[in-house]
C-alpha atoms as a PDB file:
ATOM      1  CA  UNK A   1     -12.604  63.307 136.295  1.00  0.00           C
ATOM      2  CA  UNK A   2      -9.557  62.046 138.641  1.00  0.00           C
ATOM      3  CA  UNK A   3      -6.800  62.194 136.069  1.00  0.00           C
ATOM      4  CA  UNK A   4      -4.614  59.315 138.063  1.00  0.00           C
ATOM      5  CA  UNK A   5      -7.888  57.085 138.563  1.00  0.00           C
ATOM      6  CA  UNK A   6      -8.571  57.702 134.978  1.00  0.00           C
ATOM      7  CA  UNK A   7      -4.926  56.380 134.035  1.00  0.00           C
ATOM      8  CA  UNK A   8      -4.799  53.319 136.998  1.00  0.00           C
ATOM      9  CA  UNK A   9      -8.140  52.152 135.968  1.00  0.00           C
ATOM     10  CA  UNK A  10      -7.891  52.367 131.849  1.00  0.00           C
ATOM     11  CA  UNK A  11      -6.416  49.386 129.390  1.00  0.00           C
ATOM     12  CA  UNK A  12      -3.176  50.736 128.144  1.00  0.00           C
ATOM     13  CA  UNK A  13      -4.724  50.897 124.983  1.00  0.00           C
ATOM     14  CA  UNK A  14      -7.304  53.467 126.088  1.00  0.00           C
ATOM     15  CA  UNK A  15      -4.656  55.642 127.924  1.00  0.00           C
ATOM     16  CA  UNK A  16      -4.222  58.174 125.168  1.00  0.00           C
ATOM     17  CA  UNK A  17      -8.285  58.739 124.900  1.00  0.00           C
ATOM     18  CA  UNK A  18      -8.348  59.048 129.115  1.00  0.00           C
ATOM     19  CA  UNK A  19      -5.565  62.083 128.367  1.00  0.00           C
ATOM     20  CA  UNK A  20      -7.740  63.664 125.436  1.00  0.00           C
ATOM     21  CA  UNK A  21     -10.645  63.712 127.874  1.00  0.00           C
ATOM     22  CA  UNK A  22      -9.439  65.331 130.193  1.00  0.00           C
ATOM     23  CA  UNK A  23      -7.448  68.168 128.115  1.00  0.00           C
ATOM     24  CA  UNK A  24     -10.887  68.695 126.794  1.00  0.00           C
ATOM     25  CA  UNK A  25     -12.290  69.291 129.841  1.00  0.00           C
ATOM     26  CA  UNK A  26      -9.818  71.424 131.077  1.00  0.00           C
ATOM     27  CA  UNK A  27     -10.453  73.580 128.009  1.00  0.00           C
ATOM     28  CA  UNK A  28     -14.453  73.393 128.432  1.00  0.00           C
ATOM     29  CA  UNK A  29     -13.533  74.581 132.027  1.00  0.00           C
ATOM     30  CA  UNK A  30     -12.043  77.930 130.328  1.00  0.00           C
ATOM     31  CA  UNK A  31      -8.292  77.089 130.785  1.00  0.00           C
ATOM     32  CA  UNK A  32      -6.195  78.843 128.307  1.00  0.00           C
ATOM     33  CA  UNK A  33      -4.447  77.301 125.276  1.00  0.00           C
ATOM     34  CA  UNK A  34      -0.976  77.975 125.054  1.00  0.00           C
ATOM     35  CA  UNK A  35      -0.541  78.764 129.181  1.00  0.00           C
ATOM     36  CA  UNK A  36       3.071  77.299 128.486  1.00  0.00           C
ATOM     37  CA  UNK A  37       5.476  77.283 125.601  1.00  0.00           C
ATOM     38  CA  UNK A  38       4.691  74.951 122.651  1.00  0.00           C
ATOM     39  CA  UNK A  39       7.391  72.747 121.505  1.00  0.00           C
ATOM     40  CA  UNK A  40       7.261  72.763 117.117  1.00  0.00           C
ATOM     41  CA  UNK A  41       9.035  69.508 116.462  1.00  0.00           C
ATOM     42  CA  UNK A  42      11.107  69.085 112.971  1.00  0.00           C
ATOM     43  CA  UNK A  43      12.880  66.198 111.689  1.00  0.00           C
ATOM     44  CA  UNK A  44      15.586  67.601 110.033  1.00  0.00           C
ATOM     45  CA  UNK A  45      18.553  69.076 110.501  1.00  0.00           C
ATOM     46  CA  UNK A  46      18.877  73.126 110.278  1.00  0.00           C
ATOM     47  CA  UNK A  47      18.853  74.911 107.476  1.00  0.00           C
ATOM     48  CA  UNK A  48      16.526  72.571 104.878  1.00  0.00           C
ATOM     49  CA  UNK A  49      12.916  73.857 103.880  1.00  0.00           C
ATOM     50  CA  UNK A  50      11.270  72.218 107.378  1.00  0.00           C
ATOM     51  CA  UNK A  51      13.883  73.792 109.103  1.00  0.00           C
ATOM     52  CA  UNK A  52      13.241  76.853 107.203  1.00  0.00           C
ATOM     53  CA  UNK A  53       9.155  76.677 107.047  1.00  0.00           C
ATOM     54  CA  UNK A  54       9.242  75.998 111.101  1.00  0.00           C
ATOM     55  CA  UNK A  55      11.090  78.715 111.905  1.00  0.00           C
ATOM     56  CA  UNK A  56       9.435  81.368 110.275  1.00  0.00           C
ATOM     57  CA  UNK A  57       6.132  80.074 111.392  1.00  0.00           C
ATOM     58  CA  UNK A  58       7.129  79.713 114.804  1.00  0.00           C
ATOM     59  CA  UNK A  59       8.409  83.232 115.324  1.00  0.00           C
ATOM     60  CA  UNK A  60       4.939  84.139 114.137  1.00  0.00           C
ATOM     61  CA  UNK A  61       2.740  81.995 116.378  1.00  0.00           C
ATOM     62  CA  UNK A  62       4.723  83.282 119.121  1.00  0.00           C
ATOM     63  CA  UNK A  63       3.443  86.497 118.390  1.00  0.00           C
ATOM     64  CA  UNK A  64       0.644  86.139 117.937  1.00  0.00           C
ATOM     65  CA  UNK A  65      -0.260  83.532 121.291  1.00  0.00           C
ATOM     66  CA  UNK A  66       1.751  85.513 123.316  1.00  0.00           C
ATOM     67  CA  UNK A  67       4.110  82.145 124.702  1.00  0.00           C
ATOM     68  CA  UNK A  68       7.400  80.369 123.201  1.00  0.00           C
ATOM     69  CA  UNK A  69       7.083  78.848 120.717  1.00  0.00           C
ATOM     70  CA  UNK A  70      10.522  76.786 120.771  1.00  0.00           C
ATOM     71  CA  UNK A  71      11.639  75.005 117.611  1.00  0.00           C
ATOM     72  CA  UNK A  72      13.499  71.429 118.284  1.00  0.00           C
ATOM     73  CA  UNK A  73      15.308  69.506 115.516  1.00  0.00           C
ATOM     74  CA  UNK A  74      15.082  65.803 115.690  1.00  0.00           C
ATOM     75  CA  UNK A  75      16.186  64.678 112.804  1.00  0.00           C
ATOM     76  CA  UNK A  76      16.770  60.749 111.485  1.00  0.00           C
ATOM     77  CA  UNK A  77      14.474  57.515 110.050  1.00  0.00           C
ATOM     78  CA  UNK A  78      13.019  59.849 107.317  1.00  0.00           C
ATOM     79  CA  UNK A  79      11.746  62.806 109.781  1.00  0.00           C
ATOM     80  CA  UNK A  80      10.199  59.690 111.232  1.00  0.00           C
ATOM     81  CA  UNK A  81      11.953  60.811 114.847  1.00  0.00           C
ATOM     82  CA  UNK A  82      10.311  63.803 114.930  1.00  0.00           C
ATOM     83  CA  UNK A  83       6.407  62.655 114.003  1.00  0.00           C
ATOM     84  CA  UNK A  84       7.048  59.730 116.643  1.00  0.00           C
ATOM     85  CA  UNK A  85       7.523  61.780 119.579  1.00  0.00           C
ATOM     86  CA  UNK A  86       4.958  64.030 118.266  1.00  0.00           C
ATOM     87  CA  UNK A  87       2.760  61.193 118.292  1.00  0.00           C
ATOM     88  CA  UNK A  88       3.382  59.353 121.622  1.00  0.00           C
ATOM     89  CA  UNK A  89       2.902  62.997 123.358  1.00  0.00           C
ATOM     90  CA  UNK A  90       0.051  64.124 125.084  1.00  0.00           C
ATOM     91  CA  UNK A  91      -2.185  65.134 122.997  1.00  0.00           C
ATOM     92  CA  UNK A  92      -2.887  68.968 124.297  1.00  0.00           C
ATOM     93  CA  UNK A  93      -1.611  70.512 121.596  1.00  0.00           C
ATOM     94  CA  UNK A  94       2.102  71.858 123.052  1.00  0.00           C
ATOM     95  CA  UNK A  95       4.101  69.446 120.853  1.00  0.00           C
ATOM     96  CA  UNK A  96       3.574  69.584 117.134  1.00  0.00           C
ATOM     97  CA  UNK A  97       5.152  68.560 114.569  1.00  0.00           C
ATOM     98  CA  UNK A  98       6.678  69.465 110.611  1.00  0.00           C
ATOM     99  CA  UNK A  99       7.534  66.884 108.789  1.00  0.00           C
ATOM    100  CA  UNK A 100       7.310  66.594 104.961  1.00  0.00           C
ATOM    101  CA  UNK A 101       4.153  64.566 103.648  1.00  0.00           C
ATOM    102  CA  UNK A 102       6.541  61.391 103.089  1.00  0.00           C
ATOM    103  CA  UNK A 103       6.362  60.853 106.571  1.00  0.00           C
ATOM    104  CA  UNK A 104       2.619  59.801 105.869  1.00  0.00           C
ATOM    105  CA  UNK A 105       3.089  58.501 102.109  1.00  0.00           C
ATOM    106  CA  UNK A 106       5.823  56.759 102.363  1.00  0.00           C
ATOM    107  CA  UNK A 107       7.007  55.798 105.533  1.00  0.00           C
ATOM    108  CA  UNK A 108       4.705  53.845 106.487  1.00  0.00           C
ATOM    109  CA  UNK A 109       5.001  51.644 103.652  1.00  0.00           C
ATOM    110  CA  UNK A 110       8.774  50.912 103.946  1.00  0.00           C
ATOM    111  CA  UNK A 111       9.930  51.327 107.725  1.00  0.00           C
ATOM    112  CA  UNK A 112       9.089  47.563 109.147  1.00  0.00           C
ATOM    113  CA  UNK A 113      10.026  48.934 112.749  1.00  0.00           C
ATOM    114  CA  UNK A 114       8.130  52.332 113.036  1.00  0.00           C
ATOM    115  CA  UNK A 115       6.583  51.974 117.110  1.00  0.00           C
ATOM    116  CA  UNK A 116       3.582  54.262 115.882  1.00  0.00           C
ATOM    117  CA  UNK A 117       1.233  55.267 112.535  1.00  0.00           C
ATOM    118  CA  UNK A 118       1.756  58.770 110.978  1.00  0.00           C
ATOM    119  CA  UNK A 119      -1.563  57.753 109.256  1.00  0.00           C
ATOM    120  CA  UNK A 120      -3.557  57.343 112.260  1.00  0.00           C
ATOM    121  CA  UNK A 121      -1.604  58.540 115.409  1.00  0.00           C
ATOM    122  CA  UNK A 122      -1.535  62.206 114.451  1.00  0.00           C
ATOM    123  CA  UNK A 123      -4.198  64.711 113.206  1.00  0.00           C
ATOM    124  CA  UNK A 124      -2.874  66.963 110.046  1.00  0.00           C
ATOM    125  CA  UNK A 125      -3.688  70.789 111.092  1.00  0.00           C
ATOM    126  CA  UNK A 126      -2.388  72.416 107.442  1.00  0.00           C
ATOM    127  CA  UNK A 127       0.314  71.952 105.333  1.00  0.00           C
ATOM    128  CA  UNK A 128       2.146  75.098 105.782  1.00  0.00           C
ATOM    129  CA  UNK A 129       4.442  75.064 102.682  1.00  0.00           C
ATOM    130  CA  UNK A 130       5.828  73.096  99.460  1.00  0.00           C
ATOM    131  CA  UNK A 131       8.604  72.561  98.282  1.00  0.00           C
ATOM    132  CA  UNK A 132      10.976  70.802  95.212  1.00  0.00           C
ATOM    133  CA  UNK A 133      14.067  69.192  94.989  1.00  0.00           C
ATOM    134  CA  UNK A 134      17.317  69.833  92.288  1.00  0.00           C
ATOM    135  CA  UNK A 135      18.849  67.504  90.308  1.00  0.00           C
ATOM    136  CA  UNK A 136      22.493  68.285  90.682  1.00  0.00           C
ATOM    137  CA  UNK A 137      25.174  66.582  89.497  1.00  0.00           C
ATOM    138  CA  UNK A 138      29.468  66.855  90.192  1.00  0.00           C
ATOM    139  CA  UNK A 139      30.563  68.836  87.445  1.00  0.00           C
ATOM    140  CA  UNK A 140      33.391  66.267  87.012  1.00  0.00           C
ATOM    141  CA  UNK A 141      30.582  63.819  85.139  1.00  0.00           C
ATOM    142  CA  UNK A 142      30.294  66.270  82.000  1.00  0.00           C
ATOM    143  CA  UNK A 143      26.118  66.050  82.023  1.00  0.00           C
ATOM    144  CA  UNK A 144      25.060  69.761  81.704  1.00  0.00           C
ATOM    145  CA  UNK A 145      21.393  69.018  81.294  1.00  0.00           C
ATOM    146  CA  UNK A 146      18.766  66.199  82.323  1.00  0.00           C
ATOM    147  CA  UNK A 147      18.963  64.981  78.656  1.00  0.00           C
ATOM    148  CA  UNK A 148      22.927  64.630  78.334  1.00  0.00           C
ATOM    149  CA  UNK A 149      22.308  62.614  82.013  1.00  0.00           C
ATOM    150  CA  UNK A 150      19.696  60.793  80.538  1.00  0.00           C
ATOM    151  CA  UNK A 151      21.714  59.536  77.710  1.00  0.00           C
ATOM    152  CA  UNK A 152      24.850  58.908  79.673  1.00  0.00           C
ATOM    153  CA  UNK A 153      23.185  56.881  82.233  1.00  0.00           C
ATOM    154  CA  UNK A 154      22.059  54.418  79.343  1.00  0.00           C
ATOM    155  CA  UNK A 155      26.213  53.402  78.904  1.00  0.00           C
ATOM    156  CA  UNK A 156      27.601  53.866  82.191  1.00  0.00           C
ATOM    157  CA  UNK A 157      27.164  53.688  85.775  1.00  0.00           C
ATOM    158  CA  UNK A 158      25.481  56.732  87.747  1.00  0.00           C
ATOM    159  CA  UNK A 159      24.734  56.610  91.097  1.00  0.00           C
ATOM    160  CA  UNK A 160      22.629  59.494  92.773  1.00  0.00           C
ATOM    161  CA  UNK A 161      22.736  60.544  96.206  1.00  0.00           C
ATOM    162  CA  UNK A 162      19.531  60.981  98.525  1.00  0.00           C
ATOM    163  CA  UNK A 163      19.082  62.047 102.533  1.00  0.00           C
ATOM    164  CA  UNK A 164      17.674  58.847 102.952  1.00  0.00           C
ATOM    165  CA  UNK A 165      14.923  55.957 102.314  1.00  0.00           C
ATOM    166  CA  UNK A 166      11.884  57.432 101.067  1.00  0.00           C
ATOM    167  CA  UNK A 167      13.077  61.427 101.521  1.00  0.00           C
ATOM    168  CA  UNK A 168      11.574  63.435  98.941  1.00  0.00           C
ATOM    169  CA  UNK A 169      14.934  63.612  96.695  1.00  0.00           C
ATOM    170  CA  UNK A 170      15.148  59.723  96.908  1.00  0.00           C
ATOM    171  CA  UNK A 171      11.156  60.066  95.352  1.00  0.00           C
ATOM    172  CA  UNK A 172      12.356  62.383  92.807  1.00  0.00           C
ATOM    173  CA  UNK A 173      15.074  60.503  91.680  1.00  0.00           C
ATOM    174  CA  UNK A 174      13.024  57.498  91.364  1.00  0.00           C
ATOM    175  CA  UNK A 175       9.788  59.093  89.420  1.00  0.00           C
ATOM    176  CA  UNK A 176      12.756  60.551  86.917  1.00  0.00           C
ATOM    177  CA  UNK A 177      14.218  57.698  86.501  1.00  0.00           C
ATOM    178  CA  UNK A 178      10.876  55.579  85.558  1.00  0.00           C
ATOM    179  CA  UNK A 179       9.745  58.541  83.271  1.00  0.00           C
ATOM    180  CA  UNK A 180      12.907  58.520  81.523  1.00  0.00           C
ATOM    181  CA  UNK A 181      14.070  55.268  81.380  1.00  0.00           C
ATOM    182  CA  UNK A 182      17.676  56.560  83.078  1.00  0.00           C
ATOM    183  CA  UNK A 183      18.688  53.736  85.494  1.00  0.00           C
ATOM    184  CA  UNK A 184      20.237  55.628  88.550  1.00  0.00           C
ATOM    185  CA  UNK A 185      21.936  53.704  91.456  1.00  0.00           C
ATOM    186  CA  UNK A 186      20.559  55.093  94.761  1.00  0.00           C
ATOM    187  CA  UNK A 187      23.424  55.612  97.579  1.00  0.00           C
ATOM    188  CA  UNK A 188      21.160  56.467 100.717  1.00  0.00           C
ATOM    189  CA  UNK A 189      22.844  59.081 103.455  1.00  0.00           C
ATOM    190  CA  UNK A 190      22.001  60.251 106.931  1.00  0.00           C
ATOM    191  CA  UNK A 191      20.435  63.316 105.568  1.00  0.00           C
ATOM    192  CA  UNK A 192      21.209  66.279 102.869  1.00  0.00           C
ATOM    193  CA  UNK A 193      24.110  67.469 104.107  1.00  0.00           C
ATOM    194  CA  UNK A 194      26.013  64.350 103.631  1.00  0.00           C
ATOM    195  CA  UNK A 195      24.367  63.526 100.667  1.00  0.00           C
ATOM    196  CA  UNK A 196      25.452  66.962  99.409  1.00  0.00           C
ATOM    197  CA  UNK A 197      29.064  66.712 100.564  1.00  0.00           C
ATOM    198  CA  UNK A 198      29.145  63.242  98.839  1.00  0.00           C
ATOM    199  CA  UNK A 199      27.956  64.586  95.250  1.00  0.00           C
ATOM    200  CA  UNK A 200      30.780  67.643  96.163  1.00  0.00           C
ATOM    201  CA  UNK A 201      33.222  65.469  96.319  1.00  0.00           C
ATOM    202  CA  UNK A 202      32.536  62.958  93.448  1.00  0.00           C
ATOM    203  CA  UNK A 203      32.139  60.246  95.757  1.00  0.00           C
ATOM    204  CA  UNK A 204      28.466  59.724  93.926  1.00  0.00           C
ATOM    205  CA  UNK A 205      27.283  61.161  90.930  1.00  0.00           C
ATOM    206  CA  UNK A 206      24.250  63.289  91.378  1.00  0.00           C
ATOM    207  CA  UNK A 207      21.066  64.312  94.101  1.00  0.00           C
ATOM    208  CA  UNK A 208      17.622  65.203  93.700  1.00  0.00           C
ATOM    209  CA  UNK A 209      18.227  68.016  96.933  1.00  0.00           C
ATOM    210  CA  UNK A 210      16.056  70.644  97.988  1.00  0.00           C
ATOM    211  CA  UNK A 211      17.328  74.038  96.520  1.00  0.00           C
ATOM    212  CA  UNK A 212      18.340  75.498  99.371  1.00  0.00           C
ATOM    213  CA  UNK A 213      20.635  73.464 100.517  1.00  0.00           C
ATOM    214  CA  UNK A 214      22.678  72.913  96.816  1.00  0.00           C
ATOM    215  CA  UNK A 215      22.098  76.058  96.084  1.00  0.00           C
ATOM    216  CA  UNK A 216      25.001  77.735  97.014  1.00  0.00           C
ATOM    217  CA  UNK A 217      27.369  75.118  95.586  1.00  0.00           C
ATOM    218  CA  UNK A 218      25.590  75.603  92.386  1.00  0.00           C
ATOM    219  CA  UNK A 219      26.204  79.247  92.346  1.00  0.00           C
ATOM    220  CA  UNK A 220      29.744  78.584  92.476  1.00  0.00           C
ATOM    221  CA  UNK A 221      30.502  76.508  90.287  1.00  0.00           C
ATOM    222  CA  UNK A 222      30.732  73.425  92.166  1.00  0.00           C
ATOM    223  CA  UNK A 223      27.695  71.445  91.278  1.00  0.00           C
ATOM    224  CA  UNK A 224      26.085  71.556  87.664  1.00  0.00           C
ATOM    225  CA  UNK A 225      22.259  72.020  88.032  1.00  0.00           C
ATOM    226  CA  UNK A 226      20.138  70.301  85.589  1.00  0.00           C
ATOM    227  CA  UNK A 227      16.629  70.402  86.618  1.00  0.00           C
ATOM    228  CA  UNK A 228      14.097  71.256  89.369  1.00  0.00           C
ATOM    229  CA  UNK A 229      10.864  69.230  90.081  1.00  0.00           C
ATOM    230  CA  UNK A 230       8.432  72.004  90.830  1.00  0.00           C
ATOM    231  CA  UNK A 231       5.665  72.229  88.087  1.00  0.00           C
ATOM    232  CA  UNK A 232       7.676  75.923  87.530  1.00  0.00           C
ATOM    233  CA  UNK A 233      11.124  77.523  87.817  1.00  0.00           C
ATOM    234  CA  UNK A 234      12.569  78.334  91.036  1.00  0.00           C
ATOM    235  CA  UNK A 235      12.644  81.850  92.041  1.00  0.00           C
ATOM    236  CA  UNK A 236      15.936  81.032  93.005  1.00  0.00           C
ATOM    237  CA  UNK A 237      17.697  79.865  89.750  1.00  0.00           C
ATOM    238  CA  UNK A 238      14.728  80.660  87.086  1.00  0.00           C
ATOM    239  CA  UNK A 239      17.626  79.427  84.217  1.00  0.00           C
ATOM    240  CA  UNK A 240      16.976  75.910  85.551  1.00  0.00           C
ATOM    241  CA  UNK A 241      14.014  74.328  83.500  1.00  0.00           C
ATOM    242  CA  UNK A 242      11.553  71.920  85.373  1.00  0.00           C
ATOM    243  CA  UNK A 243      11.642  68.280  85.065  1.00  0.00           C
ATOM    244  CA  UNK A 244       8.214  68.504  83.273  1.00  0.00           C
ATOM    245  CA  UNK A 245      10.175  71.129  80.750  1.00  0.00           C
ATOM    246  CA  UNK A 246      13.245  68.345  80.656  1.00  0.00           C
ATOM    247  CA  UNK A 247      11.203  65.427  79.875  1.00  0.00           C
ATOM    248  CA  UNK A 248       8.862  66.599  77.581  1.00  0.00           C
ATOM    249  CA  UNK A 249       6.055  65.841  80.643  1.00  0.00           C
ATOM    250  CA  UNK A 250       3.798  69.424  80.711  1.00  0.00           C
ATOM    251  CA  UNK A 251       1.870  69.400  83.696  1.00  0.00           C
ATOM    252  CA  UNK A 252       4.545  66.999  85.562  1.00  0.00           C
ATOM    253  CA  UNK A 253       5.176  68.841  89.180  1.00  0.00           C
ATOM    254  CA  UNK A 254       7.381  66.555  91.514  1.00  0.00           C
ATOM    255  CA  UNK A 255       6.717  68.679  94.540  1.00  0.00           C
ATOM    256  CA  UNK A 256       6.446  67.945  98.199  1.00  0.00           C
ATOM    257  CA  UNK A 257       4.109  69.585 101.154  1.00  0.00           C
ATOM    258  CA  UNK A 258       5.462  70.359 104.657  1.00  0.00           C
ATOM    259  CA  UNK A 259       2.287  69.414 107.172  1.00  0.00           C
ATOM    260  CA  UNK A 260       2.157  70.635 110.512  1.00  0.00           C
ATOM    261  CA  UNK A 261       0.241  67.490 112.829  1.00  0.00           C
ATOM    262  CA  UNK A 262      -0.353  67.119 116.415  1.00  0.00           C
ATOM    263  CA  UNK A 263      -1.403  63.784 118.168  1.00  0.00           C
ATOM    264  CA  UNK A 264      -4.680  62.341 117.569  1.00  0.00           C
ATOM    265  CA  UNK A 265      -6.919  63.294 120.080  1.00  0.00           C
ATOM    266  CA  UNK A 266      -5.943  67.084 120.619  1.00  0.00           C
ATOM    267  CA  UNK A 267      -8.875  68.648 121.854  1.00  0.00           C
ATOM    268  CA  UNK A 268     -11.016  69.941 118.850  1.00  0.00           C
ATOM    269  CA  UNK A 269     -11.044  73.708 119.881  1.00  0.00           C
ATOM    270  CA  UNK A 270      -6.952  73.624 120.048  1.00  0.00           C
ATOM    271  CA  UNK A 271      -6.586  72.345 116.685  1.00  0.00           C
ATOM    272  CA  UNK A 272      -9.213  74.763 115.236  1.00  0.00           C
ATOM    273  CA  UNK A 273      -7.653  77.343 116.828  1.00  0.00           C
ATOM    274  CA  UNK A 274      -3.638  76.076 115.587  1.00  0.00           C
ATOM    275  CA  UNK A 275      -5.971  75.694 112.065  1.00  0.00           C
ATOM    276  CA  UNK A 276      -6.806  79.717 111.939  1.00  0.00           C
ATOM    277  CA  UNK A 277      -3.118  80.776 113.017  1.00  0.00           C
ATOM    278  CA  UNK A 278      -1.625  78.277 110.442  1.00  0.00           C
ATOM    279  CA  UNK A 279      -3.836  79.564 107.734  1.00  0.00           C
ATOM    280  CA  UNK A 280      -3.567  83.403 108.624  1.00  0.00           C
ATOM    281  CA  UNK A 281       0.057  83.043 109.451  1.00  0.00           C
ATOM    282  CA  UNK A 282       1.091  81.470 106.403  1.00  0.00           C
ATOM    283  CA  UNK A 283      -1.204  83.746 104.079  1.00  0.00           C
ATOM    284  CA  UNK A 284       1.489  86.905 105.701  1.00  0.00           C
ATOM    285  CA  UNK A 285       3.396  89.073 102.762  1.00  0.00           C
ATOM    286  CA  UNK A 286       6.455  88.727 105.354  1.00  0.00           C
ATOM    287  CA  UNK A 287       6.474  85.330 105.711  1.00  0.00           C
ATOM    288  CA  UNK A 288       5.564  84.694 102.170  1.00  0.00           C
ATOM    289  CA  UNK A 289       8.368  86.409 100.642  1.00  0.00           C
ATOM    290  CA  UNK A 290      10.884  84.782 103.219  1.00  0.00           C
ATOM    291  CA  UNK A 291       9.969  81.487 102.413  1.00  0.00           C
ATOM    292  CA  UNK A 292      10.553  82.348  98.695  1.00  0.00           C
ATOM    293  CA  UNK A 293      13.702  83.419  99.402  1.00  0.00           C
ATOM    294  CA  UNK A 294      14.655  79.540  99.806  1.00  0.00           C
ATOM    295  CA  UNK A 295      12.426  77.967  97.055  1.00  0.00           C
ATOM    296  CA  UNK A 296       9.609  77.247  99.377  1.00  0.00           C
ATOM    297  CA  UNK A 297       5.873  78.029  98.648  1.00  0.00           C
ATOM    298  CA  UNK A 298       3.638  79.665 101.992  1.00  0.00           C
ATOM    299  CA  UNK A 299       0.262  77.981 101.810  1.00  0.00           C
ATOM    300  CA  UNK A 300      -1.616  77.641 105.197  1.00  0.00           C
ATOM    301  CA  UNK A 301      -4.275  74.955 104.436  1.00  0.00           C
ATOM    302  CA  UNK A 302      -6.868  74.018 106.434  1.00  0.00           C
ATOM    303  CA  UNK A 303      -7.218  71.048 108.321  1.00  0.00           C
ATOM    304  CA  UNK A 304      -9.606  68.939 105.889  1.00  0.00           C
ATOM    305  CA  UNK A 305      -7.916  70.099 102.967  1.00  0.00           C
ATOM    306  CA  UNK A 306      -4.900  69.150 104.439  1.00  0.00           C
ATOM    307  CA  UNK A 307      -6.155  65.380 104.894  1.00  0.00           C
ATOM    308  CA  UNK A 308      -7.819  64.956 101.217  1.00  0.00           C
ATOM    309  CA  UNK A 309      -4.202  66.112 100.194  1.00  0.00           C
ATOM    310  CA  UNK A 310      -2.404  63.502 102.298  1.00  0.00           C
ATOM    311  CA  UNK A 311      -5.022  61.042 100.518  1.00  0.00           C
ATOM    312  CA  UNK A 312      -4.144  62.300  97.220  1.00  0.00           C
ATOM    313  CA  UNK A 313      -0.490  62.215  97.714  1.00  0.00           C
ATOM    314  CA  UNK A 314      -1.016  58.284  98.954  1.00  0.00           C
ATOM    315  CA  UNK A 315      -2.331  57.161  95.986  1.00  0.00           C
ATOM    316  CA  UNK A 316       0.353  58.819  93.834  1.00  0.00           C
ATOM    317  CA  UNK A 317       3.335  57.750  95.809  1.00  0.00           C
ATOM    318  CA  UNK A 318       2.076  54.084  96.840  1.00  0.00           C
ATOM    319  CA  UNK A 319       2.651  52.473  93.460  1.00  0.00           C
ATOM    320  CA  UNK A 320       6.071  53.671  93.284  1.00  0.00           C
ATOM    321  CA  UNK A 321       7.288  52.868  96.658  1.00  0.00           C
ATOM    322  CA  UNK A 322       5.467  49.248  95.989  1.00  0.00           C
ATOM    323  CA  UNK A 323       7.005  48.952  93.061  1.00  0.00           C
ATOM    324  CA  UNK A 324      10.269  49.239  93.841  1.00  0.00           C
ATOM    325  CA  UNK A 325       9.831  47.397  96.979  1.00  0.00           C
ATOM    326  CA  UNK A 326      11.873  49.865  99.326  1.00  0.00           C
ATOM    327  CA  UNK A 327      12.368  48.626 103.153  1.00  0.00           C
ATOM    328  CA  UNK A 328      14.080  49.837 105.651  1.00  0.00           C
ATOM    329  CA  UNK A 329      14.567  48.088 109.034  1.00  0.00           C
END
């Protein structure tokens, strides 16, 4: 097949399956997957648990396929950035993507502008981790636990602070806040660092932010931590009692999966084969206890578990988000 006659002649619409077509046939023809670096796509900035999850499993895939395997942070519009130009690339499996599972939950429920569909535009390869957020709070408020927050938010004014729209801590918040009955105002930020600075400094109240990135602050006395939303402790602060602990909720686990995707229409034998790494990778006693080390969870799913998951995790988070009627242009 003539690759530019393939592309001239095609709708625009068909482009995309013209590309897949021929990557497979490159691939039936014996060509090698990876014969170049890969490019592991995260929208986030450094330093969170995608940051975190992508790095270790890069440095591992590089290893192990014998070709870089270069990390690129892209972060803003909810990690949508990121999953976008996963998306629009060609789909030969050298761009992928890590992006929390809001970025197929959520987004595409509240982002009227998004130029692509996580839902449909991308293929989910595994979820490679999970992760929880912390319910923090500026020790100037005088809450020391969820239920002194609780009761306090019932005769004042709290605002909380989130990295954005539809961000796992902005979900957290939220589900606390309808279990509870503990109207929080939401103050939306460019991402967890300046949400964090603005709960440091008292500007807002409190966060639902992952644990590693409040951690430290919490460990010196500069933010009081009150909760975390994993169905357990965290490894990291195992004084901290859950949210299901907190609310009187057993069985409530607030988590949140990290899912590594490539576009739709990756030849079949490339995402089988980024399937088995993902899965052996992530199942490593090095890479396990690394990840622990900042509150996140290895996993390594496979492919179709990692889709019924996504499914699940629609149908618990679509309510919510239609419920409170979040859009962002």
């Amino acid at each position: 097949m003539n690759r530019s006659h393939c592309i001239r002649r095609a709708l625009p619409a068909l482009a995309l399956a013209c590309g897949a077509a021929l990557a497979g046939a490159a691939w039936a023809q014996g060509a090698p997957w990876p014969a170049r670096p890969v490019r592991l796509l995260v929208g986030s900035p450094p330093g969170g648990p995608s940051d975190i999850t992508a790095r270790a499993f890069a440095e591992m895939l590089q290893k192990r396929v014998g070709q870089p395997v270069v990390v690129e942070n892209r972060p803003g519009a909810g990690n949508g950035l990121a999953a976008g130009a996963a998306a629009k690339a060609e789909p030969d499996g050298y761009t992928l993507v890590l992006s929390p599972d809001t970025v197929m939950t959520v987004n595409p429920l509240i982002y009227r502008n998004q130029n692509f569909d996580a839902r449909t535009d991308l293929v989910d390869v595994s979820i490679l981790s999970s992760f929880s957020q912390m319910l923090v709070c500026n020790p100037a408020l005088g809450v020391k636990s969820a239920g002194e927050l609780i009761a306090k938010a019932r005769t004042q004014r709290i605002t909380y602070a989130s990295g954005g729209a539809g961000v796992p801590g902005h979900l957290a918040a939220e589900m606390f806040s309808e279990i509870s009955g503990a109207r929080m105002e939401h103050v939306p930020y460019r991402g967890p660092s300046p949400a964090t600075l603005a709960v440091l400094s008292g500007e807002v109240d409190c966060g639902f932010l992952a644990t590693p990135t409040v951690m430290q602050h919490v460990k010196a006395g500069k933010l009081a931590a009150l909760a975390v939303s994993s169905g357990t402790p965290s490894p990291l602060a195992p004084e901290v009692p859950t949210l299901a602990a907190a609310l009187g909720r057993p069985g409530l686990d607030v988590s949140f999966r990290l899912v590594l995707q490539t576009a739709r229409g990756t030849p079949a034998p490339v995402v089988a084969a980024l399937e088995r790494a993902a899965m052996e990778i992530m199942q490593d006693p090095g890479v396990k206890t690394r990840l622990q080390a900042s509150d996140v969870l290895a996993q390594g799913s496979s492919s179709a578990q990692a889709a019924q998951t996504m499914q699940a995790e629609i149908a618990r988070w679509e309510p919510l988000v239609r419920r409170l009627g979040l859009k962002v242009d």
